[in-house]
PDB file of N, CA and C in Angstrom:
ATOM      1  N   UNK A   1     -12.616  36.291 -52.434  1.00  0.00           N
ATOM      2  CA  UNK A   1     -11.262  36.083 -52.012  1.00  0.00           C
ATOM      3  C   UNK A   1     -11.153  36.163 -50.480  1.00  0.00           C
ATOM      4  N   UNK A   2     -12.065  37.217 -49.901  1.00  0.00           N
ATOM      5  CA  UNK A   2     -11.913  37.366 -48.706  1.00  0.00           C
ATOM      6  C   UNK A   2     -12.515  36.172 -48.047  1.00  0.00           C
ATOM      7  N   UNK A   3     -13.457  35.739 -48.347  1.00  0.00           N
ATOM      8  CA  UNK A   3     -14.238  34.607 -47.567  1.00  0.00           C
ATOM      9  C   UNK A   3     -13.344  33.648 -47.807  1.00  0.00           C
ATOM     10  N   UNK A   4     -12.577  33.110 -48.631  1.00  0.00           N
ATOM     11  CA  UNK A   4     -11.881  31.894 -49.249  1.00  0.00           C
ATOM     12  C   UNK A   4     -10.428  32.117 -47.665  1.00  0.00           C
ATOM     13  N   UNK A   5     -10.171  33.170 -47.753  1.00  0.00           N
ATOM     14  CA  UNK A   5      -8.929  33.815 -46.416  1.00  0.00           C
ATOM     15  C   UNK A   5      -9.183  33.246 -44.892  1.00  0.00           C
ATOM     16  N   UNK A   6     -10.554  33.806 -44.932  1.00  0.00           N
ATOM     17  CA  UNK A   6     -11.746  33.654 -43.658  1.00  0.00           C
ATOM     18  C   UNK A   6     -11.645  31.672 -43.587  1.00  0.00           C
ATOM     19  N   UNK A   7     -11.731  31.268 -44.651  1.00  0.00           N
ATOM     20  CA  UNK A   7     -12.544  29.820 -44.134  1.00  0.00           C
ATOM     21  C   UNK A   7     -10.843  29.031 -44.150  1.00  0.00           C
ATOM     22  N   UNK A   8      -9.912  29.437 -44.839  1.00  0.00           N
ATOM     23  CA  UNK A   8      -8.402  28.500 -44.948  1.00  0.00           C
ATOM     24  C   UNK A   8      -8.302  28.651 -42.960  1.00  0.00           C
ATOM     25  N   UNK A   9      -8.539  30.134 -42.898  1.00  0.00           N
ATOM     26  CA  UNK A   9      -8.227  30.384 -41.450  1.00  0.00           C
ATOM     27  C   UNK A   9      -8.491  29.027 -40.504  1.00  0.00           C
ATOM     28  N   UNK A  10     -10.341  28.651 -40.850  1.00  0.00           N
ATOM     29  CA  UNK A  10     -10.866  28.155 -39.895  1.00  0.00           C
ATOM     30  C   UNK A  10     -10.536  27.098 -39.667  1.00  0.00           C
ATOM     31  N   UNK A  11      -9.754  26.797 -41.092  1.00  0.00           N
ATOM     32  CA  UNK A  11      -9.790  25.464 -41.630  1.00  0.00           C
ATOM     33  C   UNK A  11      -8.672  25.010 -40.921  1.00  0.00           C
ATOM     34  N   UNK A  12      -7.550  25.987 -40.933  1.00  0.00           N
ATOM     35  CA  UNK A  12      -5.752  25.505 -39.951  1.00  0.00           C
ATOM     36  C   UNK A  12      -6.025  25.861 -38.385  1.00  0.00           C
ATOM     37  N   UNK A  13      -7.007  26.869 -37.967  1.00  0.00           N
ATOM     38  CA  UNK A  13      -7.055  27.008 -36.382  1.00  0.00           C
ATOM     39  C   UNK A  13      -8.055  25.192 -36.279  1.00  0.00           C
ATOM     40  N   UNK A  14      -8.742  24.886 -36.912  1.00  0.00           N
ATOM     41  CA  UNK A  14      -9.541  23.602 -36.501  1.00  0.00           C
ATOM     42  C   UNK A  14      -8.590  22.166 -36.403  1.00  0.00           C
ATOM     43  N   UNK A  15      -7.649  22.367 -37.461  1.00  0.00           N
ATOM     44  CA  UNK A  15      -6.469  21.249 -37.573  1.00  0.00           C
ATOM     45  C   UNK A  15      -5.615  21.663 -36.663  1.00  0.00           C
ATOM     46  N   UNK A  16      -5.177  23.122 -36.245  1.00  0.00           N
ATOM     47  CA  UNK A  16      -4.697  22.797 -35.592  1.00  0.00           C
ATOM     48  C   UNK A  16      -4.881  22.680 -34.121  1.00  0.00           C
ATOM     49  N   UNK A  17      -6.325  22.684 -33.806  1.00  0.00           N
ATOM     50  CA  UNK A  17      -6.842  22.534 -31.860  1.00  0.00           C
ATOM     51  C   UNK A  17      -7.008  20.871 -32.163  1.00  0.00           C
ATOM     52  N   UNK A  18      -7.303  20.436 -33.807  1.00  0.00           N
ATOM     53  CA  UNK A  18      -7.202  18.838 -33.541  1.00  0.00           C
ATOM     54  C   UNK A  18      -5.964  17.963 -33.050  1.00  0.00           C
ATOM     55  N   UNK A  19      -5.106  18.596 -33.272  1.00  0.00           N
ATOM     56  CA  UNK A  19      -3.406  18.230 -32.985  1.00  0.00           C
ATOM     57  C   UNK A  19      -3.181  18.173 -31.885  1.00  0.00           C
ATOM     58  N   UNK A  20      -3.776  19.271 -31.118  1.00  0.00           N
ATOM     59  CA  UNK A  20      -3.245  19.689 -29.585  1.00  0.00           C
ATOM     60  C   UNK A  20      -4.616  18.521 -29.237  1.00  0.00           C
ATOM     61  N   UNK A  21      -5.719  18.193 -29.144  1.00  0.00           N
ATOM     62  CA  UNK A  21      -6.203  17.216 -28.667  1.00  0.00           C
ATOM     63  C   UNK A  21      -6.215  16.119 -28.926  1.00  0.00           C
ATOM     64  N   UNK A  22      -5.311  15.519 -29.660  1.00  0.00           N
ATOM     65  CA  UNK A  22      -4.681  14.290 -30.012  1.00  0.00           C
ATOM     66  C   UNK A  22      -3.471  14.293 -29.062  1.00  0.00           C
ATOM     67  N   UNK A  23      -2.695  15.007 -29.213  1.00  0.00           N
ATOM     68  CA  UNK A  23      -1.633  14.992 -28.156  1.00  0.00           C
ATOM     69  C   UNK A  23      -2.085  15.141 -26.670  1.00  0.00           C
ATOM     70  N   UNK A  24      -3.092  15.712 -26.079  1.00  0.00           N
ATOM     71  CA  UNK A  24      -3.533  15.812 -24.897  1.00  0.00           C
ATOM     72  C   UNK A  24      -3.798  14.040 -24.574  1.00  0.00           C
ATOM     73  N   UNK A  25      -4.925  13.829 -25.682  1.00  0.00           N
ATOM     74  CA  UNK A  25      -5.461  12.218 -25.350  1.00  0.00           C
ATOM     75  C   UNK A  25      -4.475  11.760 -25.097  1.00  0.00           C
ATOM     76  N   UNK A  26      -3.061  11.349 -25.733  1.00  0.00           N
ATOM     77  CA  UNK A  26      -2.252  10.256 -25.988  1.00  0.00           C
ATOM     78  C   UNK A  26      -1.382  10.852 -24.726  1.00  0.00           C
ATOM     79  N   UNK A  27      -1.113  11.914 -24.242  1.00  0.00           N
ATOM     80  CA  UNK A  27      -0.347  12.154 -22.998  1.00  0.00           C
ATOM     81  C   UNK A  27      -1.269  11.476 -21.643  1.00  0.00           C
ATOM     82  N   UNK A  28      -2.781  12.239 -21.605  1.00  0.00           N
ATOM     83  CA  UNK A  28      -3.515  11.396 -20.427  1.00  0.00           C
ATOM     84  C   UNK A  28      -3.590   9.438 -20.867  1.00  0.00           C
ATOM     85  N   UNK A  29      -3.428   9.501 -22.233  1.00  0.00           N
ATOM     86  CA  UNK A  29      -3.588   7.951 -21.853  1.00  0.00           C
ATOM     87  C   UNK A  29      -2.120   7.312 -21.400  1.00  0.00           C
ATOM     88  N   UNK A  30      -1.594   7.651 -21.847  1.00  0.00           N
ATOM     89  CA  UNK A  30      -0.187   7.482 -21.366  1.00  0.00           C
ATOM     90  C   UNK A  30       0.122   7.636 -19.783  1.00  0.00           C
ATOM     91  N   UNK A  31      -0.431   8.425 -19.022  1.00  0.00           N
ATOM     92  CA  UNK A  31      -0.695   9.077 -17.488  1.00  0.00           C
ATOM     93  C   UNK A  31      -1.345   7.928 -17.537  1.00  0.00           C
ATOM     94  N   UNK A  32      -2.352   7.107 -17.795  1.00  0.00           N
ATOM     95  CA  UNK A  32      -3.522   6.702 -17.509  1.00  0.00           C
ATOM     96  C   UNK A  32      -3.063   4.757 -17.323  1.00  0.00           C
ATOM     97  N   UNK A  33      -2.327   4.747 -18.076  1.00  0.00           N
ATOM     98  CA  UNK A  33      -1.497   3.651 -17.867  1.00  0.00           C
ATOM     99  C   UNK A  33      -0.481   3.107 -17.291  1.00  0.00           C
ATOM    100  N   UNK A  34       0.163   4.211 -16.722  1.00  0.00           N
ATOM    101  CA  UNK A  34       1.600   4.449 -15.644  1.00  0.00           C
ATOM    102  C   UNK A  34       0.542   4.085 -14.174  1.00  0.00           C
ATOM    103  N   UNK A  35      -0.623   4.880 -14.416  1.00  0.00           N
ATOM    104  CA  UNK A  35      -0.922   4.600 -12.940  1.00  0.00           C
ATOM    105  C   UNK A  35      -1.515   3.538 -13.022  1.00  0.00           C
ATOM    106  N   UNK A  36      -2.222   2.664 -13.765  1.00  0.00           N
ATOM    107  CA  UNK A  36      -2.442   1.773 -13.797  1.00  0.00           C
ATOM    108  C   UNK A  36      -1.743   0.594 -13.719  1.00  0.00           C
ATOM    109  N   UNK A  37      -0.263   0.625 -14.017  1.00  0.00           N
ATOM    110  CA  UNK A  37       0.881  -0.654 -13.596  1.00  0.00           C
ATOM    111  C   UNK A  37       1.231  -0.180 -12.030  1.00  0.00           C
ATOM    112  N   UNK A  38       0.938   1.048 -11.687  1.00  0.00           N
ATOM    113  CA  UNK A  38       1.482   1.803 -10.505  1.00  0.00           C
ATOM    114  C   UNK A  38       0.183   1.002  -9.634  1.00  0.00           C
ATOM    115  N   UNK A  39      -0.818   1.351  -9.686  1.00  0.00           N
ATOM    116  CA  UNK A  39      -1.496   0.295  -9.095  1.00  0.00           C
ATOM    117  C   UNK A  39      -1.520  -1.254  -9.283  1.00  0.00           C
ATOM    118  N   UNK A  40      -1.499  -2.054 -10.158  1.00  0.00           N
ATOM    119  CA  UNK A  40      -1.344  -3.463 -10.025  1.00  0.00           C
ATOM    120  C   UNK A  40       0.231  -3.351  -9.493  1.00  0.00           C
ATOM    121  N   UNK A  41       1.456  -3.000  -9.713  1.00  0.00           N
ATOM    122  CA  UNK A  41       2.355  -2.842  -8.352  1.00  0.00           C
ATOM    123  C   UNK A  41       2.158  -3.241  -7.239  1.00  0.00           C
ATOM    124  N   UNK A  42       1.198  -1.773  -6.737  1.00  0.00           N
ATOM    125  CA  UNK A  42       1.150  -1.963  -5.555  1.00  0.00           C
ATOM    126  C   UNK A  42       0.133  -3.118  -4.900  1.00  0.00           C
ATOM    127  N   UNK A  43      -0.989  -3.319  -5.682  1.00  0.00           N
ATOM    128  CA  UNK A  43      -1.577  -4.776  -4.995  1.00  0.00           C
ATOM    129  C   UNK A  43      -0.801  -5.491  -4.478  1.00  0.00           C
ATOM    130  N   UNK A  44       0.102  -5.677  -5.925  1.00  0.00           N
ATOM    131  CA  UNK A  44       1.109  -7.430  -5.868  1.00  0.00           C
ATOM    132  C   UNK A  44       2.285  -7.255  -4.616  1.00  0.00           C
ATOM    133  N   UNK A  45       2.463  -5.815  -4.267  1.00  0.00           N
ATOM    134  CA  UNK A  45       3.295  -5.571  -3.257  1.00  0.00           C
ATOM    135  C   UNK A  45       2.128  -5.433  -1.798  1.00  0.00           C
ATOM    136  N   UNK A  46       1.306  -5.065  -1.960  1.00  0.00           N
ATOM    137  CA  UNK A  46       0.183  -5.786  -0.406  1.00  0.00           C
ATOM    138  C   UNK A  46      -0.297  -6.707  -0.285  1.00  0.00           C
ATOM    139  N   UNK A  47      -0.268  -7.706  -1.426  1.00  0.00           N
ATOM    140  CA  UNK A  47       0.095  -8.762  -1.282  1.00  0.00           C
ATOM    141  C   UNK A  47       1.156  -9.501  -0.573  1.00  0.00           C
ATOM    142  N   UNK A  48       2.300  -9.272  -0.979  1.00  0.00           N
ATOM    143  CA  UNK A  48       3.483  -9.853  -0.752  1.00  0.00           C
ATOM    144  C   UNK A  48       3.776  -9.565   0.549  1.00  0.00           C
ATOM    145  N   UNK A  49       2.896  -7.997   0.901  1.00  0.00           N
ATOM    146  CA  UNK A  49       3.313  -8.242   2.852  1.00  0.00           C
ATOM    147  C   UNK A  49       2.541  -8.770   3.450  1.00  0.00           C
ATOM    148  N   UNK A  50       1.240  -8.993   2.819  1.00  0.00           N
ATOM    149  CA  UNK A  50       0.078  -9.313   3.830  1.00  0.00           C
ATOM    150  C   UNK A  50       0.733 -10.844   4.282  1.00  0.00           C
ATOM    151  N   UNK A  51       1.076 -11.456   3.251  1.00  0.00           N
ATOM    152  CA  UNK A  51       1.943 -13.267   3.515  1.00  0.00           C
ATOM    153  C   UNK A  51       2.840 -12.850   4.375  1.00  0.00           C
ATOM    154  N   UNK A  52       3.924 -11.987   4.138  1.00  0.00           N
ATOM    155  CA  UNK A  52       4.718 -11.872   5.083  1.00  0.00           C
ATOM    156  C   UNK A  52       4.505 -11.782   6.693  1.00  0.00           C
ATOM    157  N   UNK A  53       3.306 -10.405   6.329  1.00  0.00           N
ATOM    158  CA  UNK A  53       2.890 -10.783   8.247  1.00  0.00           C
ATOM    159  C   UNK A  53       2.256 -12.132   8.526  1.00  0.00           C
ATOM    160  N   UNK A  54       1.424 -12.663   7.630  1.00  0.00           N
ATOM    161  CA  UNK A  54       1.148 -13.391   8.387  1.00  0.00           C
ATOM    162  C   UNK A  54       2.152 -14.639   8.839  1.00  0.00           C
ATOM    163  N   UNK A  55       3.267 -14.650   8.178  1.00  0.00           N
ATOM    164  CA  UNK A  55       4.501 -15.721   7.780  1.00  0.00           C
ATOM    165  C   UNK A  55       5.430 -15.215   9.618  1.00  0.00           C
ATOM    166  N   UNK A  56       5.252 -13.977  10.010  1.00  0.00           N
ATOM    167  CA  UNK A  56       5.885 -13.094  10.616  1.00  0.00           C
ATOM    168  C   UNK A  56       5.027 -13.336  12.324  1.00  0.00           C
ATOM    169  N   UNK A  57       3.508 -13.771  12.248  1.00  0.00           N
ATOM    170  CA  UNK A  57       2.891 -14.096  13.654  1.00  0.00           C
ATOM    171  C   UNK A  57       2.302 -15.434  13.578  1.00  0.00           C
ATOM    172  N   UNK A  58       2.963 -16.008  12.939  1.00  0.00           N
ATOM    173  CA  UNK A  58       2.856 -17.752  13.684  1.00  0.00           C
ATOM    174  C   UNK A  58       3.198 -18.187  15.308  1.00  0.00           C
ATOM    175  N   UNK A  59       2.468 -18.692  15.455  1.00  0.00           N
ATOM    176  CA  UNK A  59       2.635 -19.157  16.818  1.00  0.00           C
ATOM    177  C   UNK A  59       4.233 -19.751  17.233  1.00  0.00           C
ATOM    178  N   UNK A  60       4.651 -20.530  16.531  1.00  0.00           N
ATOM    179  CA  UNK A  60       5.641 -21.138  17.042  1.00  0.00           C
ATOM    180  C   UNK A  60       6.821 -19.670  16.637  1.00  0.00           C
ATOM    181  N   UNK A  61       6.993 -19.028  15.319  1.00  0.00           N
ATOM    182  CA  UNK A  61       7.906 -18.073  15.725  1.00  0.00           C
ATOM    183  C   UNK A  61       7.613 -16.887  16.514  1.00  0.00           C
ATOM    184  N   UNK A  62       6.838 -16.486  17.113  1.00  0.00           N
ATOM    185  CA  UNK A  62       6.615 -16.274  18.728  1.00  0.00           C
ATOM    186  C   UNK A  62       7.155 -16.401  19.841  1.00  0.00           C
ATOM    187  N   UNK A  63       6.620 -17.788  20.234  1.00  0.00           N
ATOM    188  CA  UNK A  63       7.155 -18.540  20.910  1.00  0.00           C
ATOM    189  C   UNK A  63       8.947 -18.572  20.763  1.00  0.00           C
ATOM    190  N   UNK A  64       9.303 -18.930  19.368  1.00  0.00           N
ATOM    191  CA  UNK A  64      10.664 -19.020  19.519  1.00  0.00           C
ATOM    192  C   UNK A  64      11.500 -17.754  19.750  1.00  0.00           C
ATOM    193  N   UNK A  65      10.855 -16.732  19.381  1.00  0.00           N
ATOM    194  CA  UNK A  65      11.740 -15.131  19.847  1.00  0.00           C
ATOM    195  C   UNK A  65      11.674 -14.884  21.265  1.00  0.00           C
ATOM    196  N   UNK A  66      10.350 -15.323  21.851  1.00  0.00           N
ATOM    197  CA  UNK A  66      10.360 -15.311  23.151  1.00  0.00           C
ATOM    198  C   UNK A  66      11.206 -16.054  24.018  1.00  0.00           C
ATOM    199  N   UNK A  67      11.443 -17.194  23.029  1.00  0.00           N
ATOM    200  CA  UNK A  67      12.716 -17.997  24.545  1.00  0.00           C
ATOM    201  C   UNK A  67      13.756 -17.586  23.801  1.00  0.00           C
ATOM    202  N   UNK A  68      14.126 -17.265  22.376  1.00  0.00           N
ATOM    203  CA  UNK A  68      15.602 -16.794  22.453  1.00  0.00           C
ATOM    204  C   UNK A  68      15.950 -14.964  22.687  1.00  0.00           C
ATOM    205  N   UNK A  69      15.273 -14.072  22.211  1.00  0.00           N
ATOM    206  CA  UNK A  69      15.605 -12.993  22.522  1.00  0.00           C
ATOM    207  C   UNK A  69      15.077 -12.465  24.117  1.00  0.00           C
ATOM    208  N   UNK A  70      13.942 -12.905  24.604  1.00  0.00           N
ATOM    209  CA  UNK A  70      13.604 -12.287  25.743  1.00  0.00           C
ATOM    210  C   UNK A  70      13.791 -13.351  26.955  1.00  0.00           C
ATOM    211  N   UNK A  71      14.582 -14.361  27.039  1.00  0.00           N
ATOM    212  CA  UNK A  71      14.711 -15.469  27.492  1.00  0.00           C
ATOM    213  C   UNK A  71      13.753 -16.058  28.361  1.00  0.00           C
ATOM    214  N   UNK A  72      12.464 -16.451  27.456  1.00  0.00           N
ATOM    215  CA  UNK A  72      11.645 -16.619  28.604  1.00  0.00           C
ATOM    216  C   UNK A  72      11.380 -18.090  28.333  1.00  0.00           C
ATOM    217  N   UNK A  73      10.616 -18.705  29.061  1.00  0.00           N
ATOM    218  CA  UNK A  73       9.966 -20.482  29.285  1.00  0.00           C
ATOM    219  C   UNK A  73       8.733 -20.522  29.380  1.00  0.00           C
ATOM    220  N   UNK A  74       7.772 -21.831  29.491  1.00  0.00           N
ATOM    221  CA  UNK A  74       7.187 -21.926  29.339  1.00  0.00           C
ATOM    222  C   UNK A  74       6.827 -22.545  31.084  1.00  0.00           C
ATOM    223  N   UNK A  75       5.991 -21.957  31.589  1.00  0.00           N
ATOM    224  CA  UNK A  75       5.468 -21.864  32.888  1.00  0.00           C
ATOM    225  C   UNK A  75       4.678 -23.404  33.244  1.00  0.00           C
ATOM    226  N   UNK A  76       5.557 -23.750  34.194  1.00  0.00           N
ATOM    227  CA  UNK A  76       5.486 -25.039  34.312  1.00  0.00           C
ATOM    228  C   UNK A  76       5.087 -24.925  36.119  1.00  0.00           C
ATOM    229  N   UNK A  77       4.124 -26.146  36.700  1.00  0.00           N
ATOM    230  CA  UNK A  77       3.283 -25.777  37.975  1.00  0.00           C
ATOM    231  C   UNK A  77       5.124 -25.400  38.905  1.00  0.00           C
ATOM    232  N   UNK A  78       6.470 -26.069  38.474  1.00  0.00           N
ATOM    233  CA  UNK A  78       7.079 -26.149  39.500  1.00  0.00           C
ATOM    234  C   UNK A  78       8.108 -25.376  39.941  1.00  0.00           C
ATOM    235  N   UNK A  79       7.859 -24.020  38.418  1.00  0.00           N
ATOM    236  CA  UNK A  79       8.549 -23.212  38.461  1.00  0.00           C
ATOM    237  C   UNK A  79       8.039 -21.687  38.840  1.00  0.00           C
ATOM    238  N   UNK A  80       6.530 -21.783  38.843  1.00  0.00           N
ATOM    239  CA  UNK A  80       5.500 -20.741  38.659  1.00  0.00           C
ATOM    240  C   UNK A  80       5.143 -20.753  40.192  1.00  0.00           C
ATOM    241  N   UNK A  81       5.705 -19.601  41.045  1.00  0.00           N
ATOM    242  CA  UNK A  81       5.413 -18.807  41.907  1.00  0.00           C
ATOM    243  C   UNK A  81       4.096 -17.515  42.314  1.00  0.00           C
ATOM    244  N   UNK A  82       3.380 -18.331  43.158  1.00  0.00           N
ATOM    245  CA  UNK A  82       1.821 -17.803  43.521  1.00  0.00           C
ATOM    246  C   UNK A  82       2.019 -16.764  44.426  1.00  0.00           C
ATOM    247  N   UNK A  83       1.346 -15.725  44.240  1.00  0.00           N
ATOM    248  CA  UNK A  83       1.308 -14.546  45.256  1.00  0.00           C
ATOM    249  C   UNK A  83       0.157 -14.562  45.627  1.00  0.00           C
ATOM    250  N   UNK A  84      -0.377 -14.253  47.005  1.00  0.00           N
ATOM    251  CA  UNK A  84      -1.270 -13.778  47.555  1.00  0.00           C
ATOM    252  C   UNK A  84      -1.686 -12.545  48.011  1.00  0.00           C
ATOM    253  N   UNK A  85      -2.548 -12.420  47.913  1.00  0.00           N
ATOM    254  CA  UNK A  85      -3.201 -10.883  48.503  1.00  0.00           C
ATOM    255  C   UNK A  85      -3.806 -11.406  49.951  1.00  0.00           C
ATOM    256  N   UNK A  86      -3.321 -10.311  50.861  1.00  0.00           N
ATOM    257  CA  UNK A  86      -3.981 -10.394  51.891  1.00  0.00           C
ATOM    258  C   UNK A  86      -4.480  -9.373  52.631  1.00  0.00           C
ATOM    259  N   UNK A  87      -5.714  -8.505  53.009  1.00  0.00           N
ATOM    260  CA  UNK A  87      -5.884  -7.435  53.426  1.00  0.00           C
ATOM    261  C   UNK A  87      -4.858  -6.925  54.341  1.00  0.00           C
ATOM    262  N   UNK A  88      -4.552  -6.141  54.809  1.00  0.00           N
ATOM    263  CA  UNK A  88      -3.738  -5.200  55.764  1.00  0.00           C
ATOM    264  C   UNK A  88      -4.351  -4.974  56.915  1.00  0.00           C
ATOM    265  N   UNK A  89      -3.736  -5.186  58.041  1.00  0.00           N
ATOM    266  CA  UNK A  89      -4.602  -5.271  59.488  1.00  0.00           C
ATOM    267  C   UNK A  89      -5.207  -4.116  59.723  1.00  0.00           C
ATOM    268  N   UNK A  90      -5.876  -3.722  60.161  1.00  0.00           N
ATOM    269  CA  UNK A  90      -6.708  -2.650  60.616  1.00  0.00           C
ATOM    270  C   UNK A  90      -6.042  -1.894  61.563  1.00  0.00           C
ATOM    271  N   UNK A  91      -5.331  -0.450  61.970  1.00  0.00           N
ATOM    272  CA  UNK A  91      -5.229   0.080  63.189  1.00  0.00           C
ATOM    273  C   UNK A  91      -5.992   0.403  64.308  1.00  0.00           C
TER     274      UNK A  91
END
């Protein structure tokens, strides 16, 4: 009778550490898949900036922020003013 007590024991502590590691698995796989859309996310979002910068340093919109926000032109021989260096006389 006593051994029959002894082994029901072993028998519900074994079913029940199988329960708790069924539920562990299915929680980490569950973890395991969040980060996994959490990463393809974020690719598809470094993606989406990497186009952007490069959409963002084209030459011509450059150029065009430069003559409308910083009002500048494009240096032409008749507008472009030459400086010289000239040593300093000696005392």
């Amino acid at each position: 009778m006593r051994l029959n007590l002894v082994l029901l024991f072993a028998v519900m502590a074994s079913a029940m550490y199988l329960v708790g590691v069924q539920y562990d698995s299915r929680r980490i796989f569950t973890e395991l898949d969040k980060a996994r859309s959490e990463a393809h996310r974020l690719e598809l979002e470094n993606e989406r900036l990497q186009v952007e910068k490069r959409a963002q340093t084209t030459p011509a919109r450059v150029e065009r922020l430069a003559r409308e926000k910083l009002q500048m032109r494009q240096a032409k021989p008749g507008i472009t003013t030459y400086v010289t260096y000239s040593e300093p006389a000696a005392p």
